[in-house]
C-alpha atoms as a PDB file:
ATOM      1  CA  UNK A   1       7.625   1.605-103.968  1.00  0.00           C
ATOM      2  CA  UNK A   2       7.165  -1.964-106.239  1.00  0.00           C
ATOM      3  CA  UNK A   3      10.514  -3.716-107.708  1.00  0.00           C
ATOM      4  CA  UNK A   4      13.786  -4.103-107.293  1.00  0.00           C
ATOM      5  CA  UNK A   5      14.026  -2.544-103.549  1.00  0.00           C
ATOM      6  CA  UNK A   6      11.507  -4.492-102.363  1.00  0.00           C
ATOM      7  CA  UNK A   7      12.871  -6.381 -99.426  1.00  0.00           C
ATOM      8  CA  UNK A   8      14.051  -9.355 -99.607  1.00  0.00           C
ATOM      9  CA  UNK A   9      12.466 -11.296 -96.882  1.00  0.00           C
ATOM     10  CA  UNK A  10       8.847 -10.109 -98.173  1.00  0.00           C
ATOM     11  CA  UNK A  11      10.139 -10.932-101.929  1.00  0.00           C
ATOM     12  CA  UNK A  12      11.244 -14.454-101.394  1.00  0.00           C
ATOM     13  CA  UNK A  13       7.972 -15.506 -98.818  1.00  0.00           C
ATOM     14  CA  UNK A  14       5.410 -14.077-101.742  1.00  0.00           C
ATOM     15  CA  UNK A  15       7.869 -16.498-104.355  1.00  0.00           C
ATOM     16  CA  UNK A  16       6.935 -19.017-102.002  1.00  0.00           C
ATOM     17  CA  UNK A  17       3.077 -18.314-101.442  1.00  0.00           C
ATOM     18  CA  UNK A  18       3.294 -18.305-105.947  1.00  0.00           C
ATOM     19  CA  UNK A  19       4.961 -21.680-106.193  1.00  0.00           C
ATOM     20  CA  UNK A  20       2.829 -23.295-104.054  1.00  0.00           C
ATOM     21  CA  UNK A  21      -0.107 -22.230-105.712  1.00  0.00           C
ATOM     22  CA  UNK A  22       1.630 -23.169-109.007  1.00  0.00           C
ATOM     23  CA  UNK A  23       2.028 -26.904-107.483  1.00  0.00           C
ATOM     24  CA  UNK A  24      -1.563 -27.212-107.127  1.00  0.00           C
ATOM     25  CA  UNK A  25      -2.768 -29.588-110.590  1.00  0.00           C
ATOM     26  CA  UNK A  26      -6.035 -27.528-109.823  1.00  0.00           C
ATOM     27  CA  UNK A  27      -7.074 -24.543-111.542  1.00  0.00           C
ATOM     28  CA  UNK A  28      -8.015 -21.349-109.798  1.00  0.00           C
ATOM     29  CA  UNK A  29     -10.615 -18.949-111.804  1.00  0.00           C
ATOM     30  CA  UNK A  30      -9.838 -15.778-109.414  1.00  0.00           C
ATOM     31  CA  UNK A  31      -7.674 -15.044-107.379  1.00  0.00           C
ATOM     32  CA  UNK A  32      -7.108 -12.445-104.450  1.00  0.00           C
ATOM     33  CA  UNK A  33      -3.711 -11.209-104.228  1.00  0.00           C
ATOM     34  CA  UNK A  34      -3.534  -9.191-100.302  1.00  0.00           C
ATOM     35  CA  UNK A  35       0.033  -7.435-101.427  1.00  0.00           C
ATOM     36  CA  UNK A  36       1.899  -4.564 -99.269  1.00  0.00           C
ATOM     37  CA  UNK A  37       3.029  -2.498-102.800  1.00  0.00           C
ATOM     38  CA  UNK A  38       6.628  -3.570-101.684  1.00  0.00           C
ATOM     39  CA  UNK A  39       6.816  -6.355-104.201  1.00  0.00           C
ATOM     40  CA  UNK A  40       6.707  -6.421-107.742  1.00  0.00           C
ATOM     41  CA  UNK A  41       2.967  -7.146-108.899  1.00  0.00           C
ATOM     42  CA  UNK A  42       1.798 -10.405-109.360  1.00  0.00           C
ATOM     43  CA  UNK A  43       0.877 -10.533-112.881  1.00  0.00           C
ATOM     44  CA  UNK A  44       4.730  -9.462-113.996  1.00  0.00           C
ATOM     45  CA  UNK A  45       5.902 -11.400-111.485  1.00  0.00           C
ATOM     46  CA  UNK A  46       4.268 -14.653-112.364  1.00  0.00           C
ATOM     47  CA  UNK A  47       2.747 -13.675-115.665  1.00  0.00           C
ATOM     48  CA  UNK A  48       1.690 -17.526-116.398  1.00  0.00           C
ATOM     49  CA  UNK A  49      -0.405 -17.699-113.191  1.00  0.00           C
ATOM     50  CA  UNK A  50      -1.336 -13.904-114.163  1.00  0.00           C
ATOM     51  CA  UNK A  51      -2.601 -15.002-117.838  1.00  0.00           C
ATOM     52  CA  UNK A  52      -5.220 -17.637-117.209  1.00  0.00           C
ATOM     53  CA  UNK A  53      -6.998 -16.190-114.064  1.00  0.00           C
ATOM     54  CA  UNK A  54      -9.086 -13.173-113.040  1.00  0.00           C
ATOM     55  CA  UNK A  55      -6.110 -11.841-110.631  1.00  0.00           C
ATOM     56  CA  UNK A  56      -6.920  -9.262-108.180  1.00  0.00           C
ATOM     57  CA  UNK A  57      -4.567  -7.272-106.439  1.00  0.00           C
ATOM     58  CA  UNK A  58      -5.428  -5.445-103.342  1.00  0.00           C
ATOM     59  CA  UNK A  59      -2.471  -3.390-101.728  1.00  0.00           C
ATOM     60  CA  UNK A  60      -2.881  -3.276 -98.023  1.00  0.00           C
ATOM     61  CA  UNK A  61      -0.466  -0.582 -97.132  1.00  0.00           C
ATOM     62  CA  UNK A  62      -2.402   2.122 -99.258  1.00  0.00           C
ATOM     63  CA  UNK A  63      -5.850   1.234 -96.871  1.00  0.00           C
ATOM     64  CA  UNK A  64      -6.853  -0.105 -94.230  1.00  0.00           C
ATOM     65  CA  UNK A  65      -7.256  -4.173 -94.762  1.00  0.00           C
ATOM     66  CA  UNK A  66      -9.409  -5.098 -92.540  1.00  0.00           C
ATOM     67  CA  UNK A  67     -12.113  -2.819 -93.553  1.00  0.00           C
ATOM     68  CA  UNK A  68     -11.264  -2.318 -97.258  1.00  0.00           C
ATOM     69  CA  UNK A  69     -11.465  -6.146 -98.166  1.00  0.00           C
ATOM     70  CA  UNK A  70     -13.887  -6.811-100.880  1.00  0.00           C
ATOM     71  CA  UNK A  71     -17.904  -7.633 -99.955  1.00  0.00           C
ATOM     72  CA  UNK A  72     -18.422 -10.985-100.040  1.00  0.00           C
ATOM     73  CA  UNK A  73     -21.509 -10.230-102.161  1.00  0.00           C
ATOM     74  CA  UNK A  74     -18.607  -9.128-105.048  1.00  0.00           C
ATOM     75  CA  UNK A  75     -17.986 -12.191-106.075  1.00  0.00           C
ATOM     76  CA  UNK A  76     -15.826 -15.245-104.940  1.00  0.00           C
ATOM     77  CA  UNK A  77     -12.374 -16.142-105.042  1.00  0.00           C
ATOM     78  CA  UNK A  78     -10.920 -19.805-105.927  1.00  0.00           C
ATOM     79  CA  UNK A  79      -7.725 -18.465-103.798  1.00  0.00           C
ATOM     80  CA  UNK A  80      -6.403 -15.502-102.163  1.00  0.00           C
ATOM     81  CA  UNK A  81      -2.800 -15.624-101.527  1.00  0.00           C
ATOM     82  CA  UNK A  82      -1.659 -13.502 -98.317  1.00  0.00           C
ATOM     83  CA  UNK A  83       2.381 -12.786 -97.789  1.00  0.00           C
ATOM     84  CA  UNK A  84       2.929 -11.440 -94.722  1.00  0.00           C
ATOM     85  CA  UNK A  85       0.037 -10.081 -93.361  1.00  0.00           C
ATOM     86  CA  UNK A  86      -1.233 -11.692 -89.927  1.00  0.00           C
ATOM     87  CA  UNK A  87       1.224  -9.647 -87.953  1.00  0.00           C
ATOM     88  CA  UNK A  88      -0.234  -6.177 -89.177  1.00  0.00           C
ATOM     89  CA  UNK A  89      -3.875  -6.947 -88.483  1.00  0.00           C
ATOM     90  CA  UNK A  90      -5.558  -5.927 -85.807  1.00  0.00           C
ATOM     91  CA  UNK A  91      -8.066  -8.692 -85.648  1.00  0.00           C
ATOM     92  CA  UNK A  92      -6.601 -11.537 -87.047  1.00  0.00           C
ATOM     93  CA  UNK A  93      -9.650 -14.100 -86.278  1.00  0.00           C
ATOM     94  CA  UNK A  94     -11.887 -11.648 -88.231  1.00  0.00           C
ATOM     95  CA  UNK A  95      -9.373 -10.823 -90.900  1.00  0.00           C
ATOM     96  CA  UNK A  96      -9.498 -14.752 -91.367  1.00  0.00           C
ATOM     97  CA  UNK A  97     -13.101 -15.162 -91.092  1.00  0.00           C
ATOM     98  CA  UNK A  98     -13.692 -12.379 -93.511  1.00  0.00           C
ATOM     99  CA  UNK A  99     -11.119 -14.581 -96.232  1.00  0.00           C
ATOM    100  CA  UNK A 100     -12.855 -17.822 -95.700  1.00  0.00           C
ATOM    101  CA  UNK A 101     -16.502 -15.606 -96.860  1.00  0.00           C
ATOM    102  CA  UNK A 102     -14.534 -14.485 -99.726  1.00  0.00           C
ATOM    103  CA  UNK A 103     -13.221 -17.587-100.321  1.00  0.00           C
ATOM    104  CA  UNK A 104     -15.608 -20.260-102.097  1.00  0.00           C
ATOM    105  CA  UNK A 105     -16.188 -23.577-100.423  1.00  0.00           C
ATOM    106  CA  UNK A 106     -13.359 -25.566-101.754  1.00  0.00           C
ATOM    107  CA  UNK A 107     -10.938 -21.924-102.028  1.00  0.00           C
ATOM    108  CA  UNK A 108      -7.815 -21.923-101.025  1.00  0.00           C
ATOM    109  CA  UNK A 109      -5.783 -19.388 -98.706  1.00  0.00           C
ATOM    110  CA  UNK A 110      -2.463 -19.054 -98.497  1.00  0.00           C
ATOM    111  CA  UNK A 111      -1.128 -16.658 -95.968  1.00  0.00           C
ATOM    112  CA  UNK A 112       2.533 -16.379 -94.643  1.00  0.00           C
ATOM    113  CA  UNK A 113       3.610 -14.222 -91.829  1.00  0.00           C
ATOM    114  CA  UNK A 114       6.562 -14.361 -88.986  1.00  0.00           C
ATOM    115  CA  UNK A 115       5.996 -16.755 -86.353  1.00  0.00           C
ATOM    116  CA  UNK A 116       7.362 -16.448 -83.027  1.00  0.00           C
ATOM    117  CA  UNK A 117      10.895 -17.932 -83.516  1.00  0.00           C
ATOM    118  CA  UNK A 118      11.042 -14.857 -85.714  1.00  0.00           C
ATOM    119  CA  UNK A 119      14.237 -12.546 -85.022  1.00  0.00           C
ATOM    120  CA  UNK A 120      15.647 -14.947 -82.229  1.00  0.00           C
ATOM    121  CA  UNK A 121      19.172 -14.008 -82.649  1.00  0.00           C
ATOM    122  CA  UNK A 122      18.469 -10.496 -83.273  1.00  0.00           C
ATOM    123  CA  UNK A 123      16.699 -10.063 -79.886  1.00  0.00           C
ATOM    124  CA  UNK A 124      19.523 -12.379 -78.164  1.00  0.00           C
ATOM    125  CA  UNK A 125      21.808  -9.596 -79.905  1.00  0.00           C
ATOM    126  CA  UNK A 126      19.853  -6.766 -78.024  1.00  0.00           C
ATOM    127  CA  UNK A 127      19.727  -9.119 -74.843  1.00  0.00           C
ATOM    128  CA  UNK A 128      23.178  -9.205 -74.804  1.00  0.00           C
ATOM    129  CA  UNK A 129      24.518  -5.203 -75.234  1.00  0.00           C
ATOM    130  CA  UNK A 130      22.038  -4.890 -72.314  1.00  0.00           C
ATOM    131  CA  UNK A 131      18.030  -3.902 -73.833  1.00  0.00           C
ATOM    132  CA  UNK A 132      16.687  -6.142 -72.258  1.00  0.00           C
ATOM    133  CA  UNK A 133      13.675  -4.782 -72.297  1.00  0.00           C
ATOM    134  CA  UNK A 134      13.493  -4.475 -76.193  1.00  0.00           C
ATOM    135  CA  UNK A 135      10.212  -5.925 -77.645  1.00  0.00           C
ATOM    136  CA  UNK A 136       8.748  -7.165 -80.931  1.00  0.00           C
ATOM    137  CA  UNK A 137       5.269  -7.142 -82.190  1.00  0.00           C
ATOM    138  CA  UNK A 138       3.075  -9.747 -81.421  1.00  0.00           C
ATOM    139  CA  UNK A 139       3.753 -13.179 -83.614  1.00  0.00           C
ATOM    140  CA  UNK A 140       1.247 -15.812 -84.368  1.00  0.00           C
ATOM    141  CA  UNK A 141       2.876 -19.742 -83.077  1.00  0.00           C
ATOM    142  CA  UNK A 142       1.672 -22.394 -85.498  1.00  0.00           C
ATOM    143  CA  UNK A 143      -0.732 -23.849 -82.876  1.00  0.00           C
ATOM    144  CA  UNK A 144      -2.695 -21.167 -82.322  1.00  0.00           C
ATOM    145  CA  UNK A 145      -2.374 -20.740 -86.008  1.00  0.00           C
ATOM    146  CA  UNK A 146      -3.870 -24.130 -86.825  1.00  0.00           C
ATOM    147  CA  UNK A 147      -6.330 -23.828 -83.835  1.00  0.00           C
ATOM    148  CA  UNK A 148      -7.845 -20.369 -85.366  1.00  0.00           C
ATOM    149  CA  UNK A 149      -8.447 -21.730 -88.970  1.00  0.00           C
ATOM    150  CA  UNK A 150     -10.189 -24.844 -87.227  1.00  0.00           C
ATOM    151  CA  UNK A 151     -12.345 -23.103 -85.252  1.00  0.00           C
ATOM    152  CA  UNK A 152     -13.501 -20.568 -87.845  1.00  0.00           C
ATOM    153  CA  UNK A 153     -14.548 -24.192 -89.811  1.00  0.00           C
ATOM    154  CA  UNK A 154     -11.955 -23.738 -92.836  1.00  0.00           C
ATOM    155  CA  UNK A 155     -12.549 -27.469 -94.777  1.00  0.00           C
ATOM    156  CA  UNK A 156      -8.855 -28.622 -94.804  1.00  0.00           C
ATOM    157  CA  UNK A 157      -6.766 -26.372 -92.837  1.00  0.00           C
ATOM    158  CA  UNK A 158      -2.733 -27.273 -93.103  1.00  0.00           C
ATOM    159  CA  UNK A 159      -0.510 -25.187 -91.156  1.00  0.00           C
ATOM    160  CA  UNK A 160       2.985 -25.768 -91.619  1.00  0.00           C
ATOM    161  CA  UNK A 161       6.051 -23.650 -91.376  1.00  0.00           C
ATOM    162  CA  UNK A 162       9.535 -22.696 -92.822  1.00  0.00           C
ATOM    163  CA  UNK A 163      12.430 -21.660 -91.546  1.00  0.00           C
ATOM    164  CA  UNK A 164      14.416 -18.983 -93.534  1.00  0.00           C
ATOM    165  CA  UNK A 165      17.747 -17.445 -92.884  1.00  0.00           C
ATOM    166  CA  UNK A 166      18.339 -14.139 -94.874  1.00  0.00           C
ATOM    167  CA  UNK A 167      22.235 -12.855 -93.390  1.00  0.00           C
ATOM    168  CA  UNK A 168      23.045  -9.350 -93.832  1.00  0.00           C
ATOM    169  CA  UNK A 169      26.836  -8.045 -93.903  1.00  0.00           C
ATOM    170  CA  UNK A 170      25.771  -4.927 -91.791  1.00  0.00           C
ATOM    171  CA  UNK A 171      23.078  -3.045 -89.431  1.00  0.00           C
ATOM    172  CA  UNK A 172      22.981  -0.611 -92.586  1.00  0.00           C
ATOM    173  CA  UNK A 173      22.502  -3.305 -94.839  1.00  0.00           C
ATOM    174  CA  UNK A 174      19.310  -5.159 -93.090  1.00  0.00           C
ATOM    175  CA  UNK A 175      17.666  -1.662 -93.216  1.00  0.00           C
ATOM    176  CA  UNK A 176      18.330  -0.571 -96.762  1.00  0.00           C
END
């Protein structure tokens, strides 16, 4: 389901992935928008970036990413903008070798996902009534992040990170 009941952790980090493209003085022809179908679409989201680019939205959720990404030989994209999407693939060096073909040579790709300080004090919370052995999926650490995207020879890779708090007044409420 798009709108409204999106959630807001995924709402506010593809906000972020928009503005920073929006910062950019550059232009970017086409863009590849990797979307889950929980947020509102792109182009009514952000209609000015939506009006004066070729925006493609592929929603991962509905397929399988890894092996429904476009063919290189489609055509390239200037950027391809990624909100949380590291921690469902399977293959993540692949996933990000297959972006950097789609990508042209100066393209940029923005990708967000949880990191590994992700849901501290919810697993202290679980630690504490006594699961300890409660587990999370795997999370990407920013080293290994920046170590990846070096090694499969992106130009300029930055890797930085942000620290969000979303508080929720109830169990029922971080759910809904």
């Amino acid at each position: 389901q798009r709108g409204p009941g999106a959630p807001v952790i995924l709402q506010q980090l593809t906000a972020e992935l928009v503005a920073r493209v929006a910062e950019h003085k550059r232009h970017f022809g086409r863009i590849l928008a990797l979307t889950s179908g929980l947020e509102p679409p792109l182009a009514t989201t952000c209609p000015a970036l939506a009006a004066n680019t070729t925006l493609t939205e592929l929603c991962w959720r509905e397929q399988d990413l890894e092996t429904t990404l476009p063919a290189p030989a489609a055509g390239r994209y200037d950027a391809i903008i990624a909100p949380q999407i590291l921690q469902w693939v399977t293959d993540v060096p692949r996933f990000l070798l297959h972006c950097g073909r789609l990508l042209n040579p100066d393209g940029l790709l923005l990708a967000s996902t949880l990191g590994v300080e992700s849901f501290a004090p919810w697993r202290e919370a679980f630690l504490q009534a006594g699961f300890a052995a409660t587990q999370t999926m795997p999370l990407t650490d920013i080293v290994s992040a920046g170590m990846a995207l070096q090694k499969l020879g992106f130009a300029l890779p930055v890797v930085d990170r942000d620290h969000l708090t979303f508080t929720y007044s109830s169990w029922a409420a971080f759910w809904a």
